[in-house]
Protein backbone atom coordinates (compact mmCIF):
# COMPACT_ATOMS: atom_id res chain seq x y z
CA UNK A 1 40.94 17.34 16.70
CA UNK A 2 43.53 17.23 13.50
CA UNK A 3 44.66 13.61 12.65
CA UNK A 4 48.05 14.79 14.08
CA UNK A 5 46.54 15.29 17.25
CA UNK A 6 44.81 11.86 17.27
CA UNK A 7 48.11 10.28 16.53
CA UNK A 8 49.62 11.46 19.84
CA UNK A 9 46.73 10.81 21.68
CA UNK A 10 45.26 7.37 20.58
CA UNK A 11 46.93 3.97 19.11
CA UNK A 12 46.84 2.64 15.91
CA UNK A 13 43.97 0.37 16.05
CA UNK A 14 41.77 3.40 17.98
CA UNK A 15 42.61 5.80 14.99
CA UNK A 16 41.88 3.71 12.57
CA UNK A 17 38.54 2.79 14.76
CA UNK A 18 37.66 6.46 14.73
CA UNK A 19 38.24 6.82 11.33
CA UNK A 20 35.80 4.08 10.42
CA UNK A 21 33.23 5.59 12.42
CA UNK A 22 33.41 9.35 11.18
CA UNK A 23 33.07 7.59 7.78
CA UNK A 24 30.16 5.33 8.75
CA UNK A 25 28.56 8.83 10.21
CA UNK A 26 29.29 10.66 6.91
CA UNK A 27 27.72 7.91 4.79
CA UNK A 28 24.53 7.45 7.54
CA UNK A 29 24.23 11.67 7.09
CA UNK A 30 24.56 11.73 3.15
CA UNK A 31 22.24 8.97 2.28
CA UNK A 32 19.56 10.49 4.78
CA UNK A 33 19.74 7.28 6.73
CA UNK A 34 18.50 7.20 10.02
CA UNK A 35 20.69 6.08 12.52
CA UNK A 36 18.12 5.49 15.45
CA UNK A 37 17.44 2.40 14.20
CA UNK A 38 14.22 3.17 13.14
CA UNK A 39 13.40 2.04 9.19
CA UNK A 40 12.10 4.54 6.74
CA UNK A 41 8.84 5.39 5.46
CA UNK A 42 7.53 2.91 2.67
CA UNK A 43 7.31 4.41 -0.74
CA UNK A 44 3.62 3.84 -2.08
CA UNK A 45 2.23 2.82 -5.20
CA UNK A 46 -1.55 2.30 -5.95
CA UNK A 47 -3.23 0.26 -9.08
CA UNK A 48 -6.53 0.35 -9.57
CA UNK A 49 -8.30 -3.64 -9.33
CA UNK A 50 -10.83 -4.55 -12.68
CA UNK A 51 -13.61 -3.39 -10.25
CA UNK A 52 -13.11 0.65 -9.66
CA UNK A 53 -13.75 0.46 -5.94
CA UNK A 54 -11.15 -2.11 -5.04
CA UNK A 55 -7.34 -0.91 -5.30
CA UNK A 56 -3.92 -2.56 -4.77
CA UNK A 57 -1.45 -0.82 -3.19
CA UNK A 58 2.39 -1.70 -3.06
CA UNK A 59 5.01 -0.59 -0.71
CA UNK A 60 8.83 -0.48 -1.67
CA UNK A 61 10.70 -1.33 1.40
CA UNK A 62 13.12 1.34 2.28
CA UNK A 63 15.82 1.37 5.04
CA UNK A 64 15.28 -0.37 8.01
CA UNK A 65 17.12 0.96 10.15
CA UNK A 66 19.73 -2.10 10.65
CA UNK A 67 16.69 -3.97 12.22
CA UNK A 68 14.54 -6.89 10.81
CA UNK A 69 10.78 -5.05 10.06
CA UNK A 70 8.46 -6.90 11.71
CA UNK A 71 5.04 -5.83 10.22
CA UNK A 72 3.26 -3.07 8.27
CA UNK A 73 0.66 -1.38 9.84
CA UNK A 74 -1.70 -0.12 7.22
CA UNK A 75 -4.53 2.43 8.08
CA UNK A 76 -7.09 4.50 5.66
CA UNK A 77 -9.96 6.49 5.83
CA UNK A 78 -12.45 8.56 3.59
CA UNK A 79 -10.61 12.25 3.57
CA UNK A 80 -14.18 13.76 4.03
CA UNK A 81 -14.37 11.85 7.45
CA UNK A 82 -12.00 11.59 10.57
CA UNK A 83 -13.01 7.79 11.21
CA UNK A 84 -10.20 5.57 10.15
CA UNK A 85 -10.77 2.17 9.28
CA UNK A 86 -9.29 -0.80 11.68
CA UNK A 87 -5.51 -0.87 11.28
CA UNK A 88 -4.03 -3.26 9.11
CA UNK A 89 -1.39 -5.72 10.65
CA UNK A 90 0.77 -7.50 7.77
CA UNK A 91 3.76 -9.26 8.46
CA UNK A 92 7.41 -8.57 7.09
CA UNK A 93 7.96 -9.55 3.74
CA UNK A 94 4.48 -8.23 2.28
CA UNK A 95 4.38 -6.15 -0.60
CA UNK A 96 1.05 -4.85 -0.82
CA UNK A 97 -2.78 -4.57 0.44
CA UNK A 98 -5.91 -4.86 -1.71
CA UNK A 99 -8.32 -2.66 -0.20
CA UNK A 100 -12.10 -3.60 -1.84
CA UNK A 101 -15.33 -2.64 -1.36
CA UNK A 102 -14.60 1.29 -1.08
CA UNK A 103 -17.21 3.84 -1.59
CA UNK A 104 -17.48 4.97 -5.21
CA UNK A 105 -16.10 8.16 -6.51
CA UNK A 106 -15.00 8.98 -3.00
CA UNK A 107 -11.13 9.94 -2.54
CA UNK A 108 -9.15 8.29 0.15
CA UNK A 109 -5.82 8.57 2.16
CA UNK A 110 -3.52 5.51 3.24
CA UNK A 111 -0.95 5.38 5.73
CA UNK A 112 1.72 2.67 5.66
CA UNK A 113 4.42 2.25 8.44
CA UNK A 114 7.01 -0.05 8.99
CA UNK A 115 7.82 -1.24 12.29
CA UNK A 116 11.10 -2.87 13.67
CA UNK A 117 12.56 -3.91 17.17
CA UNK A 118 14.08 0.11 17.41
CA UNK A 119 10.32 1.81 16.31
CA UNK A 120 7.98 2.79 13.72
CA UNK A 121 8.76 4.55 10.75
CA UNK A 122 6.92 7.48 9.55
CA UNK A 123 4.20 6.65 7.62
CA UNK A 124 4.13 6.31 3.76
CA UNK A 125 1.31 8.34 2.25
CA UNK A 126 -0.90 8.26 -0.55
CA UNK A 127 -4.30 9.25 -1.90
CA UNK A 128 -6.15 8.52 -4.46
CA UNK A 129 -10.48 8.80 -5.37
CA UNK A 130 -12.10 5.92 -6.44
CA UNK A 131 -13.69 5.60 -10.05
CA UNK A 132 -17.61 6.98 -10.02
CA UNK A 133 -20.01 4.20 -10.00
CA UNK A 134 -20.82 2.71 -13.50
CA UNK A 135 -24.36 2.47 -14.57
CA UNK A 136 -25.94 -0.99 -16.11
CA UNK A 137 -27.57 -1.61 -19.29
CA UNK A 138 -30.63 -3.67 -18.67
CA UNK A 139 -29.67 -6.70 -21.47
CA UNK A 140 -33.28 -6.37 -23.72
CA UNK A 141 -31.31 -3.06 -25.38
CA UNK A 142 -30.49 -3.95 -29.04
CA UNK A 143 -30.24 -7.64 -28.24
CA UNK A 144 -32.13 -10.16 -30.80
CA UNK A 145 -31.82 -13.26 -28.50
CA UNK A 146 -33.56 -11.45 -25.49
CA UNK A 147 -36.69 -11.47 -28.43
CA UNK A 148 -36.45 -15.06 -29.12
CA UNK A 149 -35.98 -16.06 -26.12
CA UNK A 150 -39.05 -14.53 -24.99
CA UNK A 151 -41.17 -15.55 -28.26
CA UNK A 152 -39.84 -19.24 -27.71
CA UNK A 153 -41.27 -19.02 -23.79
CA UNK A 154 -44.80 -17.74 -24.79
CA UNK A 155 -44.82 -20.90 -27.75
CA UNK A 156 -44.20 -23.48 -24.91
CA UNK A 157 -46.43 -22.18 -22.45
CA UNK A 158 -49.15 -22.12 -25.18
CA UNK A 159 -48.25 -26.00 -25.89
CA UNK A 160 -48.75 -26.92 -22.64
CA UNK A 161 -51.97 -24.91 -22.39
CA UNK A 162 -53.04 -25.98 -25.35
CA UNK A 163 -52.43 -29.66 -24.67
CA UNK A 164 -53.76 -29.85 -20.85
């Protein structure tokens, strides 16, 4: 229908009504917002912790779909199994997880979703592998005070030997 034709056929304040709406609609369709009410997927981030088998990862909260989020539901598994580790609950206004303990040089996949009143988003995805396990080096290599301490053990014992 022509704006002429929705001049004869509704008043001012409808027009102007419509109007707003095919303009809201427009702007909901061009900036890929969903208008279900359901928020969007979480954009992920992941930084590796000081050990290599614990990670942090951040979520950027993205539209919610004109809802209050609730929670995140978090979820993440090995990508060589299909066993997924017990869901995550975190409430609304987290930022991130710090997943520890993870197997060494193994590469996982995380899901994060963002629930409101309408539903839950899609889940945000990311993967990432986990750094390979680092060796140790037993402290006696190239270290002088391992010597003395050792040579100042074996003088005391000897002492006390010596003077029992």
């Amino acid at each position: 229908m022509s704006n002429q034709g929705l001049q004869a056929h509704y008043p001012a304040t409808q027009q102007s009504l419509l109007r707003r709406t095919e303009q809201i609609m427009r702007s909901l369709k061009e900036n890929n917002t969903s208008a279900s009410g359901e928020p969007s997927a979480p954009k992920l981030e992941v930084k590796v912790q000081n050990r290599g088998n614990s990670l942090k990862v951040n979520w950027i909260k993205q539209d919610d779909g004109g809802s209050p989020i609730k929670h995140y539901l978090v979820r993440y598994k090995a990508k060589h199994t299909s066993h997924w580790k017990p869901e995550i609950r975190l409430p609304n206004g987290s930022e991130y997880v710090v997943l520890s303990g993870l197997d060494w040089n193994t590469e996982y996949e995380i899901h994060v979703v963002a629930e409101n009143q309408q539903g839950k988003s899609e889940p945000g995805i990311l993967s990432f592998r986990t750094a390979i396990e680092p060796t140790t080096i037993p402290a006696t290599l190239g270290c002088r005070c391992v010597t003395y301490s050792l040579a100042a053990l074996l003088l005391s014992m000897l002492t006390v030997h010596w003077l029992s």
